[in-house]
N, C-alpha and C. Protein backbone atom coordinates (compact mmCIF):
# COMPACT_ATOMS: atom_id res chain seq x y z
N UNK A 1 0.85 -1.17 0.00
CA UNK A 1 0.00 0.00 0.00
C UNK A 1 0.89 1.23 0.00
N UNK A 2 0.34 1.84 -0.78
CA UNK A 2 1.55 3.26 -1.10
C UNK A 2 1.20 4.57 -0.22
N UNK A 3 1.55 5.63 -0.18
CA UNK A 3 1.59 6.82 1.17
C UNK A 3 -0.14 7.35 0.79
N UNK A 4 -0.33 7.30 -0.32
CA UNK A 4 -1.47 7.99 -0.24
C UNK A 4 -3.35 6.65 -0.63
N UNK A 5 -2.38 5.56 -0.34
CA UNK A 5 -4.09 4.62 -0.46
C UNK A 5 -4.31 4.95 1.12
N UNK A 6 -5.63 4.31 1.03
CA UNK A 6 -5.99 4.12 2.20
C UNK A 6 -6.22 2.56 2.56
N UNK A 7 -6.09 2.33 3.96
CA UNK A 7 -6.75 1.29 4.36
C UNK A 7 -7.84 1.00 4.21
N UNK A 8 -8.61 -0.50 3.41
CA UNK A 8 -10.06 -0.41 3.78
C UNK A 8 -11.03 -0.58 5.43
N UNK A 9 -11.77 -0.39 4.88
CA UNK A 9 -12.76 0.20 6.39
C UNK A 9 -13.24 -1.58 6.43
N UNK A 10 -13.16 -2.25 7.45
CA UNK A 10 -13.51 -3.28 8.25
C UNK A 10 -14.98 -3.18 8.48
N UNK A 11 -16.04 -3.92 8.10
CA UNK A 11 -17.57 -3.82 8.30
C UNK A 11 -17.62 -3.48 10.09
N UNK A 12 -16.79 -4.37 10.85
CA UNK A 12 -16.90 -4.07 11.86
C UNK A 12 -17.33 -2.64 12.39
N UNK A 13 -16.87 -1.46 11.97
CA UNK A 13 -16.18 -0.15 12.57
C UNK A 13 -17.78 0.52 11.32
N UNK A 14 -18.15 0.35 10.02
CA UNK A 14 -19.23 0.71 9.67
C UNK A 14 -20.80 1.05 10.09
N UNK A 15 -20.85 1.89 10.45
CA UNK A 15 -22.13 1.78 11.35
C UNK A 15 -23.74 2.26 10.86
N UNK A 16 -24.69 1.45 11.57
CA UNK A 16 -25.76 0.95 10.94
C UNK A 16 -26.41 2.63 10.29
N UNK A 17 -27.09 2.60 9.45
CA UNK A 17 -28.10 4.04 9.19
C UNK A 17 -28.85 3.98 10.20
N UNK A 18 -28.89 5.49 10.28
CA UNK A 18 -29.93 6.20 10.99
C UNK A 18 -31.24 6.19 10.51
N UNK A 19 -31.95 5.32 11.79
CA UNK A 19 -33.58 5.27 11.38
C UNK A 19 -34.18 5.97 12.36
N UNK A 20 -35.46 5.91 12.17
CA UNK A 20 -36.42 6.29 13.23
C UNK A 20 -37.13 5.20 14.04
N UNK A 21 -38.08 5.76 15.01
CA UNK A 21 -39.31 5.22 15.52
C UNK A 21 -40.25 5.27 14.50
N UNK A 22 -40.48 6.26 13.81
CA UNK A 22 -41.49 5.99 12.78
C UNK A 22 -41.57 5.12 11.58
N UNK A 23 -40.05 4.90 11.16
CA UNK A 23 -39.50 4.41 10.29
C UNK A 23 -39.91 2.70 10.74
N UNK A 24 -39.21 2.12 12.03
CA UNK A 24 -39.29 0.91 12.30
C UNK A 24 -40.91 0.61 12.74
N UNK A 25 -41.73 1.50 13.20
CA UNK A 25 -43.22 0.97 12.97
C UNK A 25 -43.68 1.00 11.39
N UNK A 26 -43.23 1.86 10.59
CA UNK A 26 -43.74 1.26 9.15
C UNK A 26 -43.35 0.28 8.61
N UNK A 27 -42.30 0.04 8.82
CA UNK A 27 -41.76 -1.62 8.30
C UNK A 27 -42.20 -2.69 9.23
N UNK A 28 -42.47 -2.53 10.53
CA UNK A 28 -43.34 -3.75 11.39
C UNK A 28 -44.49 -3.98 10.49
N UNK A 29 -45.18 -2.48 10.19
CA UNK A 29 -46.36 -2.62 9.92
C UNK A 29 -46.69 -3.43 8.46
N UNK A 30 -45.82 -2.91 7.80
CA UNK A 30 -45.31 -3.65 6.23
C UNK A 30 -45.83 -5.19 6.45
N UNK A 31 -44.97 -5.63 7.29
CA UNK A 31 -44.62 -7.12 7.60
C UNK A 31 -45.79 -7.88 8.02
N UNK A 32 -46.44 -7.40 9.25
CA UNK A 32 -47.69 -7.72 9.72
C UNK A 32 -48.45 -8.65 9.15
N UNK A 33 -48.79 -9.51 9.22
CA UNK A 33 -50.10 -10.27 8.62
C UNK A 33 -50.91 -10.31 9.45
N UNK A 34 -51.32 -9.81 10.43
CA UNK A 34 -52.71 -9.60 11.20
C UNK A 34 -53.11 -8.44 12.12
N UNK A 35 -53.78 -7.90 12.61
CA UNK A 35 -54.10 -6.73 13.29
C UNK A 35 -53.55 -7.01 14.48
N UNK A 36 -53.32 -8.63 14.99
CA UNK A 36 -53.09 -8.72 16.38
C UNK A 36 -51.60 -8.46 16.22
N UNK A 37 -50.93 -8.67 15.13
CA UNK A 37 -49.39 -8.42 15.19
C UNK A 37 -48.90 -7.07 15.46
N UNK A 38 -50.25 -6.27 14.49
CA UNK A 38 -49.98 -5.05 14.28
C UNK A 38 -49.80 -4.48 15.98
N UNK A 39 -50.76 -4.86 16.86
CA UNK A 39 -51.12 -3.65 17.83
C UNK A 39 -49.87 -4.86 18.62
N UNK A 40 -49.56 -5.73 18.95
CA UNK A 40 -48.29 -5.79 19.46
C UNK A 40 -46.92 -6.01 19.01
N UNK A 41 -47.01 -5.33 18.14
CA UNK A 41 -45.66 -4.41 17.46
C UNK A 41 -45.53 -3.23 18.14
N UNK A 42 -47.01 -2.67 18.38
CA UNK A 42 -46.81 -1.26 18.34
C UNK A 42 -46.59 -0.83 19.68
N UNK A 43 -47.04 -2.36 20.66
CA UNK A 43 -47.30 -1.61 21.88
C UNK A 43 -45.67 -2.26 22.10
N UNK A 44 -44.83 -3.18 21.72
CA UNK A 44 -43.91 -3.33 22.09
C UNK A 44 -42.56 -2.19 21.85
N UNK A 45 -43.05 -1.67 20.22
CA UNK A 45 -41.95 -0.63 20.16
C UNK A 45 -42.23 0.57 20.98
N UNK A 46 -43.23 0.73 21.33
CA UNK A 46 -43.76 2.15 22.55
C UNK A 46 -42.94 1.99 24.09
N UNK A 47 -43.20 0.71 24.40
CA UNK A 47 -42.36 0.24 25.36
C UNK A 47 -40.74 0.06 25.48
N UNK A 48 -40.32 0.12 24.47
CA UNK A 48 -38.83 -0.22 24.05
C UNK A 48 -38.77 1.12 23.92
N UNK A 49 -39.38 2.15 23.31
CA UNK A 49 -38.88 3.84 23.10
C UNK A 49 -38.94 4.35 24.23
N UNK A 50 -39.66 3.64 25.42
CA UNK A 50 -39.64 4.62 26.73
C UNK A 50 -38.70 4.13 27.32
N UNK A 51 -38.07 2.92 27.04
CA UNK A 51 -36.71 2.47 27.79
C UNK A 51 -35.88 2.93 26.98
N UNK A 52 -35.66 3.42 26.02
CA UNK A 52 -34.61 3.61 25.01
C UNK A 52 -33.38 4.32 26.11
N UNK A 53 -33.65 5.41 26.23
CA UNK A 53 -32.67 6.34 27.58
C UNK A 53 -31.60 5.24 28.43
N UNK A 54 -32.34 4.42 28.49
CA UNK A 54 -31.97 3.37 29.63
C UNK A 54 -31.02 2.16 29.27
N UNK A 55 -31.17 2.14 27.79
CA UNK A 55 -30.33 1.07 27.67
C UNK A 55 -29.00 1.23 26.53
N UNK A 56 -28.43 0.42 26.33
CA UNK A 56 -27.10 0.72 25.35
C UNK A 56 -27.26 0.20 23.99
N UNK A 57 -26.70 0.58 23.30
CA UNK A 57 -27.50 1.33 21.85
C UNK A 57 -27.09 -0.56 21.38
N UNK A 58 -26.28 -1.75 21.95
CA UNK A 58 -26.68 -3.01 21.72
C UNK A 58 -27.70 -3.51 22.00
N UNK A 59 -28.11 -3.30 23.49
CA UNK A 59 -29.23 -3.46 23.93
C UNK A 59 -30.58 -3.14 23.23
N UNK A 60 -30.28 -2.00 22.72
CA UNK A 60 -31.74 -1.45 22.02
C UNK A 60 -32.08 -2.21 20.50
N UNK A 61 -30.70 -2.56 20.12
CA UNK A 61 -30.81 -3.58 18.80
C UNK A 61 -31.20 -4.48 18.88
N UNK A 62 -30.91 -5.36 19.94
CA UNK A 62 -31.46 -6.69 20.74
C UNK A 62 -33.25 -6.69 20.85
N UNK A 63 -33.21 -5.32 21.53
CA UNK A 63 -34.86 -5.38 21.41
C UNK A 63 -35.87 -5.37 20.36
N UNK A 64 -35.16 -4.27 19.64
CA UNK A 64 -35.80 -4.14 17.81
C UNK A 64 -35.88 -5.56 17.10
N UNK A 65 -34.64 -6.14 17.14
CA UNK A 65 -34.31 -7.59 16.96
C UNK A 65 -35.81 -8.43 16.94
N UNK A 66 -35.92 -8.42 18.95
CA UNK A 66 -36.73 -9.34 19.19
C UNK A 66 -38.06 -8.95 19.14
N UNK A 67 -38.19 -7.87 18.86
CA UNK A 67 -39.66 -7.04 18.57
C UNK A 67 -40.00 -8.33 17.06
N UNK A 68 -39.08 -7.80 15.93
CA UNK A 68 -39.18 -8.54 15.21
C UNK A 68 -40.11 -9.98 15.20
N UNK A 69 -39.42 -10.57 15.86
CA UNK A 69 -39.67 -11.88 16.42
C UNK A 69 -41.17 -12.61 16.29
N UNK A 70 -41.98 -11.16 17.07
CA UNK A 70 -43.36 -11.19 17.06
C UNK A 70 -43.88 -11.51 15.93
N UNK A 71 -43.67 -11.11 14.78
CA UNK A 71 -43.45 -11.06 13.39
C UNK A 71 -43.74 -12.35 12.66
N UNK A 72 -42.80 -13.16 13.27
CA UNK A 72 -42.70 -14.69 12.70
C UNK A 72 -43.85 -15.16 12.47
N UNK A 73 -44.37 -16.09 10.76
CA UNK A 73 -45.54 -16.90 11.12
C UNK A 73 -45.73 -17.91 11.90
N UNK A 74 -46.53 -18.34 12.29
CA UNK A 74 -46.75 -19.31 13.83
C UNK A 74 -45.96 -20.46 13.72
N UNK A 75 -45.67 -21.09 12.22
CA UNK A 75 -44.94 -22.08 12.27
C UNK A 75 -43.75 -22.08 12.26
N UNK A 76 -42.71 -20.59 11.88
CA UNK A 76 -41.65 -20.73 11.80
C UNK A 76 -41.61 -20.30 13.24
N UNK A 77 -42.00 -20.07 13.77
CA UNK A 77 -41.64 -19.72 15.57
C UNK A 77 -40.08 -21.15 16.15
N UNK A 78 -39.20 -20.23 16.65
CA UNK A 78 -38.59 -21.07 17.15
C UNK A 78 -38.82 -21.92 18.17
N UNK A 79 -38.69 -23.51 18.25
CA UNK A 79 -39.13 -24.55 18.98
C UNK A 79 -38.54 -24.53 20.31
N UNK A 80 -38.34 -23.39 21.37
CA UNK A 80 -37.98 -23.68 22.53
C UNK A 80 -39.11 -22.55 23.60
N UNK A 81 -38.54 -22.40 24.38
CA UNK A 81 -39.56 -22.01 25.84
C UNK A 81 -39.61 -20.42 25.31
N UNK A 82 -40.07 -19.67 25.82
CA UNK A 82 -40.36 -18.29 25.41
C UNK A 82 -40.09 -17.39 26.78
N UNK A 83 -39.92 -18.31 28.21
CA UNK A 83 -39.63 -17.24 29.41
C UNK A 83 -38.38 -16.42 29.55
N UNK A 84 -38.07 -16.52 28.41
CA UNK A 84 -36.48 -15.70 28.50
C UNK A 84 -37.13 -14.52 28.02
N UNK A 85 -37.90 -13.66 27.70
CA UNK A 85 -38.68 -12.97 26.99
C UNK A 85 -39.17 -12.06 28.39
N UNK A 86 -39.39 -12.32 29.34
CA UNK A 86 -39.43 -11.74 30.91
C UNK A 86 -38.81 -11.42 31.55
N UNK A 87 -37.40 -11.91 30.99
CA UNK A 87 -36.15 -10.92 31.75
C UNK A 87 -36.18 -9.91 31.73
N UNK A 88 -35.75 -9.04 30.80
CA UNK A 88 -35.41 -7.98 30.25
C UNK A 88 -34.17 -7.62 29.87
N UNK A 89 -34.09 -6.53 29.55
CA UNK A 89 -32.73 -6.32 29.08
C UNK A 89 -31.29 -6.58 30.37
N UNK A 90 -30.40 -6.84 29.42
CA UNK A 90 -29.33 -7.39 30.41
C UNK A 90 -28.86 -6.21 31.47
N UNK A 91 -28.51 -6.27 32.66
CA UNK A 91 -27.89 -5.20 33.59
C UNK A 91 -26.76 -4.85 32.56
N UNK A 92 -26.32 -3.35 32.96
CA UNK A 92 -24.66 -2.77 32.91
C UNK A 92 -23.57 -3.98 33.04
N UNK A 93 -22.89 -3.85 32.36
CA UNK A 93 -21.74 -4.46 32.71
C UNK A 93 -21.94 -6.28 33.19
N UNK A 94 -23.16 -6.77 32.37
CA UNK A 94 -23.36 -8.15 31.98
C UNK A 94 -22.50 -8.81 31.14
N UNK A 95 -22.74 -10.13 30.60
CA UNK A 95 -22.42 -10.47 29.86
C UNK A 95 -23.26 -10.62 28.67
N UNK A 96 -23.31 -9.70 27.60
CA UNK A 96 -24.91 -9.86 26.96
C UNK A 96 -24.28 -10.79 25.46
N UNK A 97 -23.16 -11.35 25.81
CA UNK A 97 -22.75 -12.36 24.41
C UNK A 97 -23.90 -13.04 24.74
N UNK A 98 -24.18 -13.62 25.56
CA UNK A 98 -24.71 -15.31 26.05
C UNK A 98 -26.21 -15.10 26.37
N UNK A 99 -27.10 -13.99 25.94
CA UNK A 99 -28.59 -13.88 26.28
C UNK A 99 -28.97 -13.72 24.86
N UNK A 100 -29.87 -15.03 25.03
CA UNK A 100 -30.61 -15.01 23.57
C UNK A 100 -31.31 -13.72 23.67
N UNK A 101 -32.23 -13.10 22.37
CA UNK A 101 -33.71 -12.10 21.96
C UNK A 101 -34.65 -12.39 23.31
C-alpha cells in the first residue's frame, strides 16, 4: 500500500443508518399479517422507546431484533420455551454475548 491509499474500512467499525421510531413501525407494519401483530408491534416498540434512555445502543438492537420476532408466522416460531422474553434487558456491565432475543 503506497503513502497515499488508504486502508479499507472493516464492516466491523461501519455503522448501521440512521432510522427512526417511525421508520421501524412502518416496516413492522409492512410485515404484519394480522391486526393482532400489528397492535403488538406497536405496543412493544412504545415500550422499548420509553426504555430507550436506559439502555445501550446493543441493547436497544437486541430489542428491535426481538420485537421482530413477534413477526414470525406461527410455524416458523422457534421450537424452545419463550420465558427468557421476561427478563429484560441485560444489567450494565453483563455479559450480553450469552442472552438469547
Amino acid at each position: 500500500m503506497g503513502p497515499r491509499e488508504e486502508a479499507p474500512v472493516p464492516y466491523a467499525i461501519t455503522p448501521l443508518p440512521e432510522t427512526s421510531w417511525e421508520d421501524l413501525e412502518a416496516i413492522f407494519d409492512s410485515l404484519a399479517e394480522s391486526e393482532a401483530q400489528k397492535e403488538s408491534v406497536h405496543h412493544l416498540l412504545d415500550v422499548t422507546r420509553s426504555l430507550s434512555p436506559y439502555l445501550s445502543r446493543l441493547d436497544l438492537l437486541r430489542e428491535i431484533i426481538c420485537i421482530a420476532l413477534v413477526l414470525l408466522p406461527e410455524n416458523d416460531l422457534p421450537p424452545e420455551n419463550w420465558d427468557w422474553l421476561t427478563r429484560g434487558p441485560a444489567p450494565p456491565g453483563s455479559d450480553v454475548s450469552s442472552r438469547p432475543c
